[in-house]
PDB file of N, CA and C in Angstrom:
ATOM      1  N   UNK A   1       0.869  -1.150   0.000  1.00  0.00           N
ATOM      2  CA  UNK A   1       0.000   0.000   0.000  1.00  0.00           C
ATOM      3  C   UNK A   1       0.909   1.203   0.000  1.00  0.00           C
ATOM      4  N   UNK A   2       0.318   2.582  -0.453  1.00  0.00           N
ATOM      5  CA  UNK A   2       1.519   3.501  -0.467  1.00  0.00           C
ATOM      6  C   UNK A   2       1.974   4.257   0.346  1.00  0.00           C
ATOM      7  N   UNK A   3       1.490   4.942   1.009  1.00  0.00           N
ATOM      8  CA  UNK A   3       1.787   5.046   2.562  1.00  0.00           C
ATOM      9  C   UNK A   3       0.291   5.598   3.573  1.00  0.00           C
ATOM     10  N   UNK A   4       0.473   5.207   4.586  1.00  0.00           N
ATOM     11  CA  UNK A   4      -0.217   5.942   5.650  1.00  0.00           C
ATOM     12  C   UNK A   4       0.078   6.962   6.587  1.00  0.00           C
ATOM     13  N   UNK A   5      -0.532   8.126   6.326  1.00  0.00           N
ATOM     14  CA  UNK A   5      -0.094   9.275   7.284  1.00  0.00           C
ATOM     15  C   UNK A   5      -0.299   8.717   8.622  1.00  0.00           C
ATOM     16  N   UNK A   6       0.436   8.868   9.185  1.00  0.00           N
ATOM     17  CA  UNK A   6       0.746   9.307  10.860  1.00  0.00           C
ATOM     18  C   UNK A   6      -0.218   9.742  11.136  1.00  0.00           C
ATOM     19  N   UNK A   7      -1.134   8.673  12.298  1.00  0.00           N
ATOM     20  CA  UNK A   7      -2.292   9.214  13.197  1.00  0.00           C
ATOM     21  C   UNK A   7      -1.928   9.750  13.883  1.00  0.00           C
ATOM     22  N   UNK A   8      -2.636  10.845  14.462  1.00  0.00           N
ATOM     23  CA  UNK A   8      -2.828  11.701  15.710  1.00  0.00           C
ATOM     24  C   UNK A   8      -3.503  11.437  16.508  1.00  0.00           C
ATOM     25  N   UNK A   9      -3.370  10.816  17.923  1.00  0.00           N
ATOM     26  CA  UNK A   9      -4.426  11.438  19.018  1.00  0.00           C
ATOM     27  C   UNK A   9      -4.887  12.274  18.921  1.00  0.00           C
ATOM     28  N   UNK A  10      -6.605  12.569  19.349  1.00  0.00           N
ATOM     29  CA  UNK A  10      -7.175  13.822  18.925  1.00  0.00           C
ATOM     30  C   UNK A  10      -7.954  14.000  20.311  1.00  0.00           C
ATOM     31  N   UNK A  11      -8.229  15.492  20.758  1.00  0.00           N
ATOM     32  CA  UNK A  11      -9.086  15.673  21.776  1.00  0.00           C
ATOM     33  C   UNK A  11     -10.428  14.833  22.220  1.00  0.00           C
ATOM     34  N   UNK A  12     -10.629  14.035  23.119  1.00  0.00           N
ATOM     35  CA  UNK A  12     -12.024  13.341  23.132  1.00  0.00           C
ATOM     36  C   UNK A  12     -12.973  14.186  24.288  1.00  0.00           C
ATOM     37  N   UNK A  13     -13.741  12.437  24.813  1.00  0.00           N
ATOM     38  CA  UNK A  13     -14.500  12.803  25.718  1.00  0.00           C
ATOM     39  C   UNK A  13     -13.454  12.229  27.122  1.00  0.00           C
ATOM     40  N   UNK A  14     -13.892  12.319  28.066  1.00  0.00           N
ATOM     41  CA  UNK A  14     -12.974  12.214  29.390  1.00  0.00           C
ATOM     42  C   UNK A  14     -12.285  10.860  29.425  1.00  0.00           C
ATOM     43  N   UNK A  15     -12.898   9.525  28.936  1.00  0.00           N
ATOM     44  CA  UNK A  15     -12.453   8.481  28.226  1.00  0.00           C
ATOM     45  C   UNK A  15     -12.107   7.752  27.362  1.00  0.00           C
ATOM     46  N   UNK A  16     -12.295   8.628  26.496  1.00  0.00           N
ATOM     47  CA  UNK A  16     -12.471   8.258  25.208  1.00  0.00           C
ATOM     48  C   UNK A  16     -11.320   8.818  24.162  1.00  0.00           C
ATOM     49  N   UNK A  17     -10.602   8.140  22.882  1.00  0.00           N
ATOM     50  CA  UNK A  17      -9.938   9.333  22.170  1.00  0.00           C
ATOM     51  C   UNK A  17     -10.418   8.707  20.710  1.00  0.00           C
ATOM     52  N   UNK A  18      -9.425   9.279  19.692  1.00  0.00           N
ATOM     53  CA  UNK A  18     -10.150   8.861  18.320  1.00  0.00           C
ATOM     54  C   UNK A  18      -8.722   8.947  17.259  1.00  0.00           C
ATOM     55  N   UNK A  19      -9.182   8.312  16.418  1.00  0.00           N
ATOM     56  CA  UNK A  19      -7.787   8.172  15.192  1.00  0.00           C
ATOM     57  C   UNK A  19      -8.484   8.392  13.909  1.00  0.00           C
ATOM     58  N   UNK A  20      -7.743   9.494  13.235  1.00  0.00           N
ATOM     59  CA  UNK A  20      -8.502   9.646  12.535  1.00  0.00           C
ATOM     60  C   UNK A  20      -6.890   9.646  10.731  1.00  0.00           C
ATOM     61  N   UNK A  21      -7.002   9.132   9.643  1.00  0.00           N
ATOM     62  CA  UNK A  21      -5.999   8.899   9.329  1.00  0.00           C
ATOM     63  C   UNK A  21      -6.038   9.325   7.423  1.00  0.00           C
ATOM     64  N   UNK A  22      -4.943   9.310   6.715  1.00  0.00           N
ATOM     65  CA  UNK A  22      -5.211   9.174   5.535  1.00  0.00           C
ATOM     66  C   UNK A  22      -4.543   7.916   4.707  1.00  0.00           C
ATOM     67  N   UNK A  23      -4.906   7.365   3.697  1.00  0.00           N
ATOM     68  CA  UNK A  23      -4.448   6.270   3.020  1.00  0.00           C
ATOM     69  C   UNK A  23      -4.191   6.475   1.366  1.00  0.00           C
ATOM     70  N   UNK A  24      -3.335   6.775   1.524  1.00  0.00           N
ATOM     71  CA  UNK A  24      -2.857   7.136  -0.002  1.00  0.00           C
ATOM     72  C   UNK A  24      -1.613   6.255  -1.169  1.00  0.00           C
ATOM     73  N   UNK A  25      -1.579   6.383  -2.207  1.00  0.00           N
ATOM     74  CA  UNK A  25      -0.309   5.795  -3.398  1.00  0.00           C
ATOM     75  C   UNK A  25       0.700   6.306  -2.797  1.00  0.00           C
ATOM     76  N   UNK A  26       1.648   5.722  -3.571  1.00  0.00           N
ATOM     77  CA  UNK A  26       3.191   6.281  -3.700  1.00  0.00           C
ATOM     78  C   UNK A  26       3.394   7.731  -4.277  1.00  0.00           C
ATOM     79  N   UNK A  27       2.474   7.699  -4.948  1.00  0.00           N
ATOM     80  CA  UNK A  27       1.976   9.236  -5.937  1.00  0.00           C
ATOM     81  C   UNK A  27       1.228  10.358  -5.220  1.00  0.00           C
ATOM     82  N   UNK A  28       0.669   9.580  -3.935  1.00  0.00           N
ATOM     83  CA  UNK A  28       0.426  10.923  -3.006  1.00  0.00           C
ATOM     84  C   UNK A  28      -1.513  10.782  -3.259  1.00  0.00           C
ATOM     85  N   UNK A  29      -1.768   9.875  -4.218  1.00  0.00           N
ATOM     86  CA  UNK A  29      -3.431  10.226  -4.522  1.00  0.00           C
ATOM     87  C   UNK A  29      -3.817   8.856  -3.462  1.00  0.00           C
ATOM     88  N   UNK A  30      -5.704   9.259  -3.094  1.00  0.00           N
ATOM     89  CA  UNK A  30      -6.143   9.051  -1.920  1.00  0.00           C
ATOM     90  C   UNK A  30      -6.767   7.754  -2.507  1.00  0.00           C
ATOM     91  N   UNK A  31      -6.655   6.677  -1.818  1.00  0.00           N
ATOM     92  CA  UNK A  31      -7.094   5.524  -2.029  1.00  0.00           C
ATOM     93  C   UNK A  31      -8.214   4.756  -1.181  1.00  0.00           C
ATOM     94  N   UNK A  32      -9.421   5.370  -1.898  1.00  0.00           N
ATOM     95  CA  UNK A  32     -10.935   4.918  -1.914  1.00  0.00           C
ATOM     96  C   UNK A  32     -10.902   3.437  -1.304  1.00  0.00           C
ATOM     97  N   UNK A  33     -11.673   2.857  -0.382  1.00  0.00           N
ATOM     98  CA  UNK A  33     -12.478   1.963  -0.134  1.00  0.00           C
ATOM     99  C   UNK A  33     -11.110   0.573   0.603  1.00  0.00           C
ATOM    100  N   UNK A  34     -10.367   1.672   1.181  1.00  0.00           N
ATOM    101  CA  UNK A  34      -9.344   0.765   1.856  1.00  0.00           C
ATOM    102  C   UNK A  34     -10.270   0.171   3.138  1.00  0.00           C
ATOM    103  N   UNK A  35      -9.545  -1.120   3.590  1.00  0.00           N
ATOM    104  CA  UNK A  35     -10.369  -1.520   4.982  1.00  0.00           C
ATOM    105  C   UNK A  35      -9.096  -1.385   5.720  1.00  0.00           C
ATOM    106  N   UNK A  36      -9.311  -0.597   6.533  1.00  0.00           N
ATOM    107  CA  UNK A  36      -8.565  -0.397   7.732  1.00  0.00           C
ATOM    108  C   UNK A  36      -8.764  -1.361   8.857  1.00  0.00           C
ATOM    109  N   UNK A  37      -7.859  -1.687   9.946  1.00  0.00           N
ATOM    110  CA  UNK A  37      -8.333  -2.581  10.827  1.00  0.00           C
ATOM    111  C   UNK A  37      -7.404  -1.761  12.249  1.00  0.00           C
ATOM    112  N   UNK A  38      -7.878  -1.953  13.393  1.00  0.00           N
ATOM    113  CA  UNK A  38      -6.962  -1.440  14.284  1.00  0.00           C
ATOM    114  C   UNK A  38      -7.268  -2.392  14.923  1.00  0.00           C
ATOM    115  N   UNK A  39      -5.856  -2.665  15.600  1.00  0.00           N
ATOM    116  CA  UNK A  39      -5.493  -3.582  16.658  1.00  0.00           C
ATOM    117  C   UNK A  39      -4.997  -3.122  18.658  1.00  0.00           C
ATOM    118  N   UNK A  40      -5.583  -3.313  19.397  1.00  0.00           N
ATOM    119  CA  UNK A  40      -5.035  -2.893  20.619  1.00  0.00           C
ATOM    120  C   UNK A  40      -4.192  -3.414  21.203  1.00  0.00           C
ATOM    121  N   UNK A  41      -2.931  -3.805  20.760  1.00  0.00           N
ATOM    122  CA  UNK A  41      -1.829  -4.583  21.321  1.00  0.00           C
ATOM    123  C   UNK A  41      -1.806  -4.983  22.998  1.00  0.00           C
ATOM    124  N   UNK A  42      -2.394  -4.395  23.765  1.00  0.00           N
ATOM    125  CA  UNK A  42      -2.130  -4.980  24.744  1.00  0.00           C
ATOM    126  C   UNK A  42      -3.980  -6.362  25.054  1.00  0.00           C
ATOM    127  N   UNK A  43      -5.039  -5.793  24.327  1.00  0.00           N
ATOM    128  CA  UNK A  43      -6.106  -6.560  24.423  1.00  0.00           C
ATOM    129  C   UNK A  43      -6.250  -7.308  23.269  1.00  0.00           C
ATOM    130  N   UNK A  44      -5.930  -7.199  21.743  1.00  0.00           N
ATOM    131  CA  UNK A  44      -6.285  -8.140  21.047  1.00  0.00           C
ATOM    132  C   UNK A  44      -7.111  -7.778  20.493  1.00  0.00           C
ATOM    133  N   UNK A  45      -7.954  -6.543  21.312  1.00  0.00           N
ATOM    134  CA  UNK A  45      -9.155  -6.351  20.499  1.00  0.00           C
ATOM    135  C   UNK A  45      -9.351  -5.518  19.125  1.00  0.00           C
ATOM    136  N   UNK A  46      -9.942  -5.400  18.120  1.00  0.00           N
ATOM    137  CA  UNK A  46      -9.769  -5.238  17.056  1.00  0.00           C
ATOM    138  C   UNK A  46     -11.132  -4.451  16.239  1.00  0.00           C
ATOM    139  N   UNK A  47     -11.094  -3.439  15.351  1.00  0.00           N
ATOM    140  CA  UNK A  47     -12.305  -2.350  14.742  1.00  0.00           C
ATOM    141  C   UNK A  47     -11.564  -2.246  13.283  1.00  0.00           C
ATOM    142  N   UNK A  48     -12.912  -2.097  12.906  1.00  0.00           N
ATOM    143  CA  UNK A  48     -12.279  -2.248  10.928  1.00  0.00           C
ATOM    144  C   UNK A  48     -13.203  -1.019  10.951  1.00  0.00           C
ATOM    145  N   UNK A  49     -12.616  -0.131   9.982  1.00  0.00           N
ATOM    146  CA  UNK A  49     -13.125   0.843   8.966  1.00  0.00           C
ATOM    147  C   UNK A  49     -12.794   0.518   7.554  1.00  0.00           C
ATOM    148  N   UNK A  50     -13.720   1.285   6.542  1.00  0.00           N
ATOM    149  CA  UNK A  50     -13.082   1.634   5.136  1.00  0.00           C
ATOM    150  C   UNK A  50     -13.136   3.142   4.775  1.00  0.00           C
ATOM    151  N   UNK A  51     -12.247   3.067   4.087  1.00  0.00           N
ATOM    152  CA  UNK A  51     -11.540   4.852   3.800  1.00  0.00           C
ATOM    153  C   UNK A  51     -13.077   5.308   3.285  1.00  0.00           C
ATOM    154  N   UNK A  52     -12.985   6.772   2.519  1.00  0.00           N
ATOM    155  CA  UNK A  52     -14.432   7.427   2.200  1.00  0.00           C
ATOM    156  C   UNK A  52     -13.646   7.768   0.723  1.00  0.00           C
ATOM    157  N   UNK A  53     -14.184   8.416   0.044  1.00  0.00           N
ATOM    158  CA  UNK A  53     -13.865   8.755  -1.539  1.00  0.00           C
ATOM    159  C   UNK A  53     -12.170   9.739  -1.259  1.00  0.00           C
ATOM    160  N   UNK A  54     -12.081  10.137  -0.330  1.00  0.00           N
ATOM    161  CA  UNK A  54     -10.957  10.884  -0.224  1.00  0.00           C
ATOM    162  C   UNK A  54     -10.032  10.069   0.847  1.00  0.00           C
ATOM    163  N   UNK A  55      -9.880   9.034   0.862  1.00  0.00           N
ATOM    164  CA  UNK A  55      -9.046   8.236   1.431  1.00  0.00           C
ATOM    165  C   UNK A  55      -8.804   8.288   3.043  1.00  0.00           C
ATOM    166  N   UNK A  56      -9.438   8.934   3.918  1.00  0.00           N
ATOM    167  CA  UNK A  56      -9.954   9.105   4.760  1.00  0.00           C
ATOM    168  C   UNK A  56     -10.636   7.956   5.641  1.00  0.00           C
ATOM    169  N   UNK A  57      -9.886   7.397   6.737  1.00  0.00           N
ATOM    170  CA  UNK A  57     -10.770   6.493   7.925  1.00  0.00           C
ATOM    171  C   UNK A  57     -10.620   7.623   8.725  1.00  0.00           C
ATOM    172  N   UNK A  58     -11.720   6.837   9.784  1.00  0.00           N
ATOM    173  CA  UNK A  58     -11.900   7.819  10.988  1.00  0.00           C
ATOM    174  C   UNK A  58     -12.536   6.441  12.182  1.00  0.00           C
ATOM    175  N   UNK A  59     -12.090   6.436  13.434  1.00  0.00           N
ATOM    176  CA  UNK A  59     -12.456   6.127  14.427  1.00  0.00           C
ATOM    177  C   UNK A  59     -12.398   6.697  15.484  1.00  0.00           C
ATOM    178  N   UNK A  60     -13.718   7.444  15.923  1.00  0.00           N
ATOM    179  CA  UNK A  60     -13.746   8.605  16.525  1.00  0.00           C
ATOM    180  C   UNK A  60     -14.017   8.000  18.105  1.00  0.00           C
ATOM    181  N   UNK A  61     -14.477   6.874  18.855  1.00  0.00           N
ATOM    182  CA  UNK A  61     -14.416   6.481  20.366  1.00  0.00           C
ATOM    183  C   UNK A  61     -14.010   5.256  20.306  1.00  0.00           C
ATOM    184  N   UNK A  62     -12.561   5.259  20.992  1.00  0.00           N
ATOM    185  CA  UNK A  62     -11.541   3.999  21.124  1.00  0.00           C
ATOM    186  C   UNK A  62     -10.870   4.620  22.486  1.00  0.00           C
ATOM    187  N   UNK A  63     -10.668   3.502  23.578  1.00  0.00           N
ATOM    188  CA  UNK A  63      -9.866   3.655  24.888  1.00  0.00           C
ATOM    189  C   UNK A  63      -8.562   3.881  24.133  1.00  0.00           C
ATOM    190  N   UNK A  64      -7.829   4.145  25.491  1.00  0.00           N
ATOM    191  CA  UNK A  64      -6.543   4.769  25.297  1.00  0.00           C
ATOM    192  C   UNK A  64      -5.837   4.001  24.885  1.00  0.00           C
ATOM    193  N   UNK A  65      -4.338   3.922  24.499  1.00  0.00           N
ATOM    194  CA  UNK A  65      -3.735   2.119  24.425  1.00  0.00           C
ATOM    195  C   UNK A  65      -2.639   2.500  23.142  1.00  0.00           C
ATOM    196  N   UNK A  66      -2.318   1.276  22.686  1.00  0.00           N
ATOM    197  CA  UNK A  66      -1.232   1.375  21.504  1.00  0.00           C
ATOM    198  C   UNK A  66      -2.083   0.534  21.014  1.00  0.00           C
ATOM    199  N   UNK A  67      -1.871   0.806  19.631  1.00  0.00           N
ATOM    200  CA  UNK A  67      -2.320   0.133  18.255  1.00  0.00           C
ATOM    201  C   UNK A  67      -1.618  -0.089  17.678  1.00  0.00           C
ATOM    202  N   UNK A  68      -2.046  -1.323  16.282  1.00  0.00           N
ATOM    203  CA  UNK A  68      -1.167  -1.558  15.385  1.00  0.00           C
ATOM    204  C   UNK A  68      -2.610  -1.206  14.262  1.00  0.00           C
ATOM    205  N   UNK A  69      -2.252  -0.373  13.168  1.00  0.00           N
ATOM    206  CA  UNK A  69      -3.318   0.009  11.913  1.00  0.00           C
ATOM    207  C   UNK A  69      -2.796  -1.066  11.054  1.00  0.00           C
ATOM    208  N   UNK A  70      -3.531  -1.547  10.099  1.00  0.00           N
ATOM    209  CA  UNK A  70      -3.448  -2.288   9.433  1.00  0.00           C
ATOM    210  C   UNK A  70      -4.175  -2.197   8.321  1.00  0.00           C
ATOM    211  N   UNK A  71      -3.810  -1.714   6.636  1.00  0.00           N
ATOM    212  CA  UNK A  71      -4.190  -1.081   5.854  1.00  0.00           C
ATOM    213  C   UNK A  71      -4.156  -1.764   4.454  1.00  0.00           C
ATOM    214  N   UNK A  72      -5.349  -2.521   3.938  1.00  0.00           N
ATOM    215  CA  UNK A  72      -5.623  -3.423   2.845  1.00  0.00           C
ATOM    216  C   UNK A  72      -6.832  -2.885   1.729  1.00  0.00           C
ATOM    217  N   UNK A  73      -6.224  -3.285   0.942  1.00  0.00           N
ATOM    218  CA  UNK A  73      -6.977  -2.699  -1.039  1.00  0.00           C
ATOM    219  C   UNK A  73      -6.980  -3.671  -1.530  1.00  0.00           C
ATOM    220  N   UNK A  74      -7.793  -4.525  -2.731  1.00  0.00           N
ATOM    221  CA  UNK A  74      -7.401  -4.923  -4.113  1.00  0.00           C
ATOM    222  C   UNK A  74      -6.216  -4.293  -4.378  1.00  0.00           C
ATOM    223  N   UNK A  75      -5.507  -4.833  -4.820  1.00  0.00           N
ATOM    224  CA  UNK A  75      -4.298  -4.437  -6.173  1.00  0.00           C
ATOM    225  C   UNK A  75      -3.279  -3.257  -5.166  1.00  0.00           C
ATOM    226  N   UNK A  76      -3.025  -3.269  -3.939  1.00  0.00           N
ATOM    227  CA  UNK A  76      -1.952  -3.273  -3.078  1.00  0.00           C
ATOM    228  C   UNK A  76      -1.534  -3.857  -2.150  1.00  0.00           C
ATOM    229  N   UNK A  77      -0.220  -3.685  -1.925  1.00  0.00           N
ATOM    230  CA  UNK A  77       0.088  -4.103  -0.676  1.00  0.00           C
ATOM    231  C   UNK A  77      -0.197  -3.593   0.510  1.00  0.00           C
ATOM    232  N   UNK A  78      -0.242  -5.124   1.561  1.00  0.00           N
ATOM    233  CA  UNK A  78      -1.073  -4.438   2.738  1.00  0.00           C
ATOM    234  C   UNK A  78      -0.226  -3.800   3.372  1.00  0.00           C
ATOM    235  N   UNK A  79      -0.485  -2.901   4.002  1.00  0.00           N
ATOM    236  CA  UNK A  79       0.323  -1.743   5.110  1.00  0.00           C
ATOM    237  C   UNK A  79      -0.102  -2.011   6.289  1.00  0.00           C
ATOM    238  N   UNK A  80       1.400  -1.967   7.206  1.00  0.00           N
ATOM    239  CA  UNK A  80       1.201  -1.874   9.050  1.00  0.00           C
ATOM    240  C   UNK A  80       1.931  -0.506   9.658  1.00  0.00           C
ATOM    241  N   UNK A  81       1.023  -0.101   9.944  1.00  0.00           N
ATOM    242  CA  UNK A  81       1.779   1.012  10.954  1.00  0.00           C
ATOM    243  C   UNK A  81       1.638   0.323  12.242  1.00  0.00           C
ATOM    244  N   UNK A  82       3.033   0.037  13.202  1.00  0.00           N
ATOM    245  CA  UNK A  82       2.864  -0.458  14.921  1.00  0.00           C
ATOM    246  C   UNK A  82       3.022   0.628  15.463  1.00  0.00           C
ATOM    247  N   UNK A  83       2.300   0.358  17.319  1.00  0.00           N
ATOM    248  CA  UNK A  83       2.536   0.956  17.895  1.00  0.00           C
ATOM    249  C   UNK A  83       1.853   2.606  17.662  1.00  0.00           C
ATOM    250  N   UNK A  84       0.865   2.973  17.063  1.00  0.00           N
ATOM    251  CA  UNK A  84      -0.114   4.089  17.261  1.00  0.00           C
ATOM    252  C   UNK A  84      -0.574   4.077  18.662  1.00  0.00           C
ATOM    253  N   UNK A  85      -0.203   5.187  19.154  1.00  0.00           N
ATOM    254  CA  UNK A  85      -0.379   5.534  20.622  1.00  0.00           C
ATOM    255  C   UNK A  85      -1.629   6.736  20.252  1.00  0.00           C
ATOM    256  N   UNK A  86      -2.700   5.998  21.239  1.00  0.00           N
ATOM    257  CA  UNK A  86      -4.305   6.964  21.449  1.00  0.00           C
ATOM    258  C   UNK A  86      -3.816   7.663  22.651  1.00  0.00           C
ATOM    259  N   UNK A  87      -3.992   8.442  23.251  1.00  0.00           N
ATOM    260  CA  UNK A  87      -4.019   9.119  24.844  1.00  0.00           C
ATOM    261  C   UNK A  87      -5.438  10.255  24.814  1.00  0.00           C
ATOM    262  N   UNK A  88      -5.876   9.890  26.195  1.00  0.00           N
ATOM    263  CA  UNK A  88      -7.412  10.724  25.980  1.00  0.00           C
ATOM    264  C   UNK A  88      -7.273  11.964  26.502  1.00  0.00           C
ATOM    265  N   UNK A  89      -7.535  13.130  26.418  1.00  0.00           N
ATOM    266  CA  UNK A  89      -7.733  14.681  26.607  1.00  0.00           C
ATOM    267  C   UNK A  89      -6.400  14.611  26.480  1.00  0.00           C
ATOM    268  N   UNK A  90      -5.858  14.471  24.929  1.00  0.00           N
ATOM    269  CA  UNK A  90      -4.519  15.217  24.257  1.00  0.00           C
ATOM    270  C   UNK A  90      -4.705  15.569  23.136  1.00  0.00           C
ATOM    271  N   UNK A  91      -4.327  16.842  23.439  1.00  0.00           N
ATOM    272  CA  UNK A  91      -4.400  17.422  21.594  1.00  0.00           C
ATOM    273  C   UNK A  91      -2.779  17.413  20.852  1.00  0.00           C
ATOM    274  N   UNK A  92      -2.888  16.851  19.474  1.00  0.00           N
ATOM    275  CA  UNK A  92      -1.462  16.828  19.059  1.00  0.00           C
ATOM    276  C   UNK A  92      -1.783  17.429  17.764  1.00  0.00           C
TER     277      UNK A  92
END
């Protein structure tokens, strides 16, 4: 896959935070109808999105924790970003 921007922790609710990300080519253009998957490395537990027409996932209420994203298309290779760190009431 061609690369994935660097999630941000984003401001939540008092428990809560959110990842919100882009999925794009080598060429920089936004790649429609990716399934995203996030992983919580320390629970196992696991949430799938798919991108929107502008390559765009969003998972807006997820506990705090480290993740591993995990980023799959037709006709690319799959992408891992490890270790995405959520933290709740942080703005970055």
């Amino acid at each position: 896959m061609g690369s994935l921007s660097a999630p941000k922790p984003a401001l939540a609710q008092v428990l809560q935070g959110s990842l919100v990300g882009n999925v794009k080519d080598p060429s920089d253009f936004a790649i429609p109808e990716a399934k995203v998957t996030i992983t919580n490395t320390q629970t196992g537990q696991s949430r799938t999105a798919m991108t929107d027409y502008a390559g765009v996932y969003r998972f807006p209420t997820m506990g705090a924790g480290t993740y591993d994203v995990n980023v799959t298309r037709d006709g690319f290779r799959p992408f891992t970003k490890r270790n995405v760190v959520v933290s709740i009431n942080t703005l970055n």
